[in-house]
N, C-alpha and C. Protein backbone atom coordinates (compact mmCIF):
# COMPACT_ATOMS: atom_id res chain seq x y z
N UNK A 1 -36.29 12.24 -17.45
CA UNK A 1 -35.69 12.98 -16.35
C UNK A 1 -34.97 12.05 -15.39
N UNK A 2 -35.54 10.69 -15.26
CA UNK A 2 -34.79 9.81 -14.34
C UNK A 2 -33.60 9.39 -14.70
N UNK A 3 -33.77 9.72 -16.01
CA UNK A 3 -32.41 8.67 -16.81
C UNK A 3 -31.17 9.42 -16.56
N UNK A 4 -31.36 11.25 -16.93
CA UNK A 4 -30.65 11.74 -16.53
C UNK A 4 -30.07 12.20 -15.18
N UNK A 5 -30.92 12.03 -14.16
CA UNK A 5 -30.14 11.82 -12.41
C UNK A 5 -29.39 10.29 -12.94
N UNK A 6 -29.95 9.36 -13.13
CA UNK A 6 -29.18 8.06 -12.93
C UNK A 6 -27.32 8.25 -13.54
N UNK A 7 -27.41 8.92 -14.50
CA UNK A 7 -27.03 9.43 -15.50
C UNK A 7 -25.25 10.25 -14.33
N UNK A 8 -25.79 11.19 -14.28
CA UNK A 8 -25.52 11.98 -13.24
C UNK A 8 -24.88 11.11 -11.82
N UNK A 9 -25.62 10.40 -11.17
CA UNK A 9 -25.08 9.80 -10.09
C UNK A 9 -24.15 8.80 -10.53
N UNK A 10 -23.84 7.97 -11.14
CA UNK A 10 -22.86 7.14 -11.72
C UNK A 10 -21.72 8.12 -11.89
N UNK A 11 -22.04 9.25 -12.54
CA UNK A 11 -20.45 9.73 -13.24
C UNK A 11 -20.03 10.75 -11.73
N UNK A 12 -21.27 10.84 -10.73
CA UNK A 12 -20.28 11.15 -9.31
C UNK A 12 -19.59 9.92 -9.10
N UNK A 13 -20.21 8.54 -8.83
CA UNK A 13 -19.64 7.54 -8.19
C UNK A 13 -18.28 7.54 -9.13
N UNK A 14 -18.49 7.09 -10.08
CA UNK A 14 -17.19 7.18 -10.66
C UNK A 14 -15.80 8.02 -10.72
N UNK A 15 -16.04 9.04 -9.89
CA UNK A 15 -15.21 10.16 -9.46
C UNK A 15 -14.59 10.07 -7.96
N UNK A 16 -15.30 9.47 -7.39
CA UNK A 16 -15.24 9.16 -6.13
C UNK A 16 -14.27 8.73 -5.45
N UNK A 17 -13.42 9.57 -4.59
CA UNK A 17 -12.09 9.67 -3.29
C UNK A 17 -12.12 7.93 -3.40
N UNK A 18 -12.97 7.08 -3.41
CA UNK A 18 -12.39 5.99 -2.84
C UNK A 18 -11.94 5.12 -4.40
N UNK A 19 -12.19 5.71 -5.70
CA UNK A 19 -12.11 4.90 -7.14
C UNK A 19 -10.57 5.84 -7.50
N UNK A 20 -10.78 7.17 -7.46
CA UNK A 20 -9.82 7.92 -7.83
C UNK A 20 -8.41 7.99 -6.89
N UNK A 21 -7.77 7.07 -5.95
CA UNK A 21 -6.65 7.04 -5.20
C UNK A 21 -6.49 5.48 -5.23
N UNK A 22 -7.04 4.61 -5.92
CA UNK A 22 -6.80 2.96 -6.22
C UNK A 22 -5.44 2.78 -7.02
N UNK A 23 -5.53 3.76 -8.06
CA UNK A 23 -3.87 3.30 -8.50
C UNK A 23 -2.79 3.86 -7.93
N UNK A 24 -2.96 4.53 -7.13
CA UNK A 24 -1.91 5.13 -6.38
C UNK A 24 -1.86 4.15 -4.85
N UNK A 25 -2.53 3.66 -4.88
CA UNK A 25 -2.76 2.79 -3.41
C UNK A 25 -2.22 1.83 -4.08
N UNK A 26 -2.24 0.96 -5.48
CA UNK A 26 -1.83 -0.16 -5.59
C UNK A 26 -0.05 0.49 -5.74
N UNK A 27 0.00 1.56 -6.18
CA UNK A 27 1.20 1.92 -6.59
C UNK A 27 2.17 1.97 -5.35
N UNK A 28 1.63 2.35 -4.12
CA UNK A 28 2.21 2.64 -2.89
C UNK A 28 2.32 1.22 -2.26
N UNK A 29 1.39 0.28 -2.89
CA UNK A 29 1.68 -1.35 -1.97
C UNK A 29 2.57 -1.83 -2.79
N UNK A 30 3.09 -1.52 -3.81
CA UNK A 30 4.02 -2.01 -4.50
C UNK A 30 5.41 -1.77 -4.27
N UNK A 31 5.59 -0.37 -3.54
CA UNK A 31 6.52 0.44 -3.29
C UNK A 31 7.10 -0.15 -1.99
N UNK A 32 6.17 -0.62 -0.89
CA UNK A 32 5.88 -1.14 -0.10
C UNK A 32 7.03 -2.48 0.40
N UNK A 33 6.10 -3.09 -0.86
CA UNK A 33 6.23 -4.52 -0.75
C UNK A 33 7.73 -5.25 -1.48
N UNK A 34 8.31 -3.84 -2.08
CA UNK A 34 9.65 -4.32 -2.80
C UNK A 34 10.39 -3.60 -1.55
N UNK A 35 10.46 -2.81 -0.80
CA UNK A 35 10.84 -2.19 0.35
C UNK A 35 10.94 -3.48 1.56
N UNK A 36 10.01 -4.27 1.87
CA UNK A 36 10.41 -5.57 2.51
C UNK A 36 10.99 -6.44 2.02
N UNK A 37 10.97 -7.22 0.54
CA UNK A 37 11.53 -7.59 -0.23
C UNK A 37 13.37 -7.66 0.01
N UNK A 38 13.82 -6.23 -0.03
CA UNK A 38 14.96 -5.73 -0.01
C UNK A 38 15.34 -5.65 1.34
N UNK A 39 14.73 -5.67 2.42
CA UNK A 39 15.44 -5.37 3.73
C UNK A 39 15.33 -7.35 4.05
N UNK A 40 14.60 -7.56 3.44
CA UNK A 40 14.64 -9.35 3.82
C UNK A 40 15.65 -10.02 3.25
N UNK A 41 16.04 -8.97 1.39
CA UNK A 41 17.47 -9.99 1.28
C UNK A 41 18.37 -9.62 1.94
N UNK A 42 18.40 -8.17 2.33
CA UNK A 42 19.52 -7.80 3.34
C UNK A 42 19.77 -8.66 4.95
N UNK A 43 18.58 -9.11 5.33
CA UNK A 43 19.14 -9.79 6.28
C UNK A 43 19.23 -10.79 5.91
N UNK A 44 19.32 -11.71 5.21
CA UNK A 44 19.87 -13.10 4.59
C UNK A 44 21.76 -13.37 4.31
N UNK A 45 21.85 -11.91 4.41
CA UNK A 45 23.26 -12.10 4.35
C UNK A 45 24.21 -11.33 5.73
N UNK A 46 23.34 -11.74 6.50
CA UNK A 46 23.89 -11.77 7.81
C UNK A 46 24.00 -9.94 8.49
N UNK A 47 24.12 -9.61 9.63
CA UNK A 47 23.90 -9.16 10.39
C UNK A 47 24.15 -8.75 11.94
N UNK A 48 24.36 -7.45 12.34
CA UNK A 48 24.50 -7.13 13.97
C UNK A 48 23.39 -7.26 14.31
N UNK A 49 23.42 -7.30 15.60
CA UNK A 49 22.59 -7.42 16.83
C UNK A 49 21.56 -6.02 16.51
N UNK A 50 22.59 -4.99 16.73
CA UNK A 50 22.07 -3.64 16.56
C UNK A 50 21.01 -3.51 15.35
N UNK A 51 21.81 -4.06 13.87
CA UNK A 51 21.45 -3.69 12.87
C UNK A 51 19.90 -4.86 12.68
N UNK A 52 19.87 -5.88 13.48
CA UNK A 52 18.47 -6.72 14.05
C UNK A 52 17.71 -6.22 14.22
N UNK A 53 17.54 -5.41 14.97
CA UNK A 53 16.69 -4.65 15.71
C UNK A 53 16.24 -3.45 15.09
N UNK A 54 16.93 -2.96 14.06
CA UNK A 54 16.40 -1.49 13.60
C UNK A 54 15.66 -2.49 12.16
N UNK A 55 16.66 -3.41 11.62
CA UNK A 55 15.62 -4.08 10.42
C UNK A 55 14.20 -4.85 11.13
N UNK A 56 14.17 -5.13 12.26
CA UNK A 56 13.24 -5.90 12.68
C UNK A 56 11.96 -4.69 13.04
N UNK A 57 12.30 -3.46 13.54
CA UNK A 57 11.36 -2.26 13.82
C UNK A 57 11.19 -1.74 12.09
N UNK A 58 11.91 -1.77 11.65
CA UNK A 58 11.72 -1.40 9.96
C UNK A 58 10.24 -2.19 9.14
N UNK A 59 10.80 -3.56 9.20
CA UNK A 59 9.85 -4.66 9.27
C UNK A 59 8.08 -4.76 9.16
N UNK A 60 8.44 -4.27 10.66
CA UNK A 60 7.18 -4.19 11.18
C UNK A 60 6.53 -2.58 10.67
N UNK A 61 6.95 -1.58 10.71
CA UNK A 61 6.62 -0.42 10.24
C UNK A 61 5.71 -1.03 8.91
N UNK A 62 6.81 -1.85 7.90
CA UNK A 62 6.30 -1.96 6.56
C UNK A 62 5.04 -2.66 6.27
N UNK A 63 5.31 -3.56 7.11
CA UNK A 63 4.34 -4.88 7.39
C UNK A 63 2.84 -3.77 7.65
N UNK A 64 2.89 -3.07 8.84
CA UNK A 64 1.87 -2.26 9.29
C UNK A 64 0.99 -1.69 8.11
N UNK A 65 1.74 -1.09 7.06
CA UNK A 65 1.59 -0.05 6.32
C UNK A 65 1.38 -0.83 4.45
N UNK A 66 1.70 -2.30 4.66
CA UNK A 66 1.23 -3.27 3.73
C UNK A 66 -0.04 -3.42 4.26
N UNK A 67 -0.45 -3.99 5.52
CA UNK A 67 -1.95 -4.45 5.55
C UNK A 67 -2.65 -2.90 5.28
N UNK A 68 -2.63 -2.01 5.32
CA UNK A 68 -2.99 -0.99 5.35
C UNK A 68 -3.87 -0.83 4.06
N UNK A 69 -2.48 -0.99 3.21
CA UNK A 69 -2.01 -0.41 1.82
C UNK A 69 -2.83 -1.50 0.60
N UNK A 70 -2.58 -1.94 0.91
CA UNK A 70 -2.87 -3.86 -0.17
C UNK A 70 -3.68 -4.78 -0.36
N UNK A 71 -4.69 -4.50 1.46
CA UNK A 71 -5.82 -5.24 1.40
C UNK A 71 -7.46 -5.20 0.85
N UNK A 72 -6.86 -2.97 -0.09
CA UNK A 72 -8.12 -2.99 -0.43
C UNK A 72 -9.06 -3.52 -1.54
C-alpha cells in the first residue's frame, strides 16, 4: 500500500506547474535573449539621441525579464 502512495506522489510531482512550464520558460529566455542580441547589434551601428533612449528603456525591459526568465 505504501509503494503505491509513493507511487502516486511522484507522478503528481512530476506534473507539477513548476516541471511542466520549464520548456517554455527556457523557450521564452531564448526568445529573450536573441531580442537583446539584436537591439545590441543595432546599436553598434550607430544611432539618435532619441532612438538611445527608447533602445536603452528597451534594454532594460529585456534585461528585467531575462533575470526573470533564465535564472531558473
Amino acid at each position: 500500500m505504501k509503494s503505491i502512495a509513493w507511487v502516486l506522489f511522484f507522478a503528481l510531482l512530476a506534473q507539477s506547474p513548476a516541471n511542466a512550464g520549464s520548456k517554455a520558460d527556457k523557450a521564452a529566455c531564448e526568445v529573450v535573449k536573441q531580442k537583446i542580441r539584436e537591439i545590441e547589434a543595432r546599436m553598434r551601428h550607430g544611432y539618435t539621441a532619441a532612438q538611445g533612449i527608447r533602445y536603452d528603456a528597451r534594454l532594460r525591459e529585456l534585461r528585467d525579464k531575462r533575470y526573470k526568465l533564465c535564472r531558473k
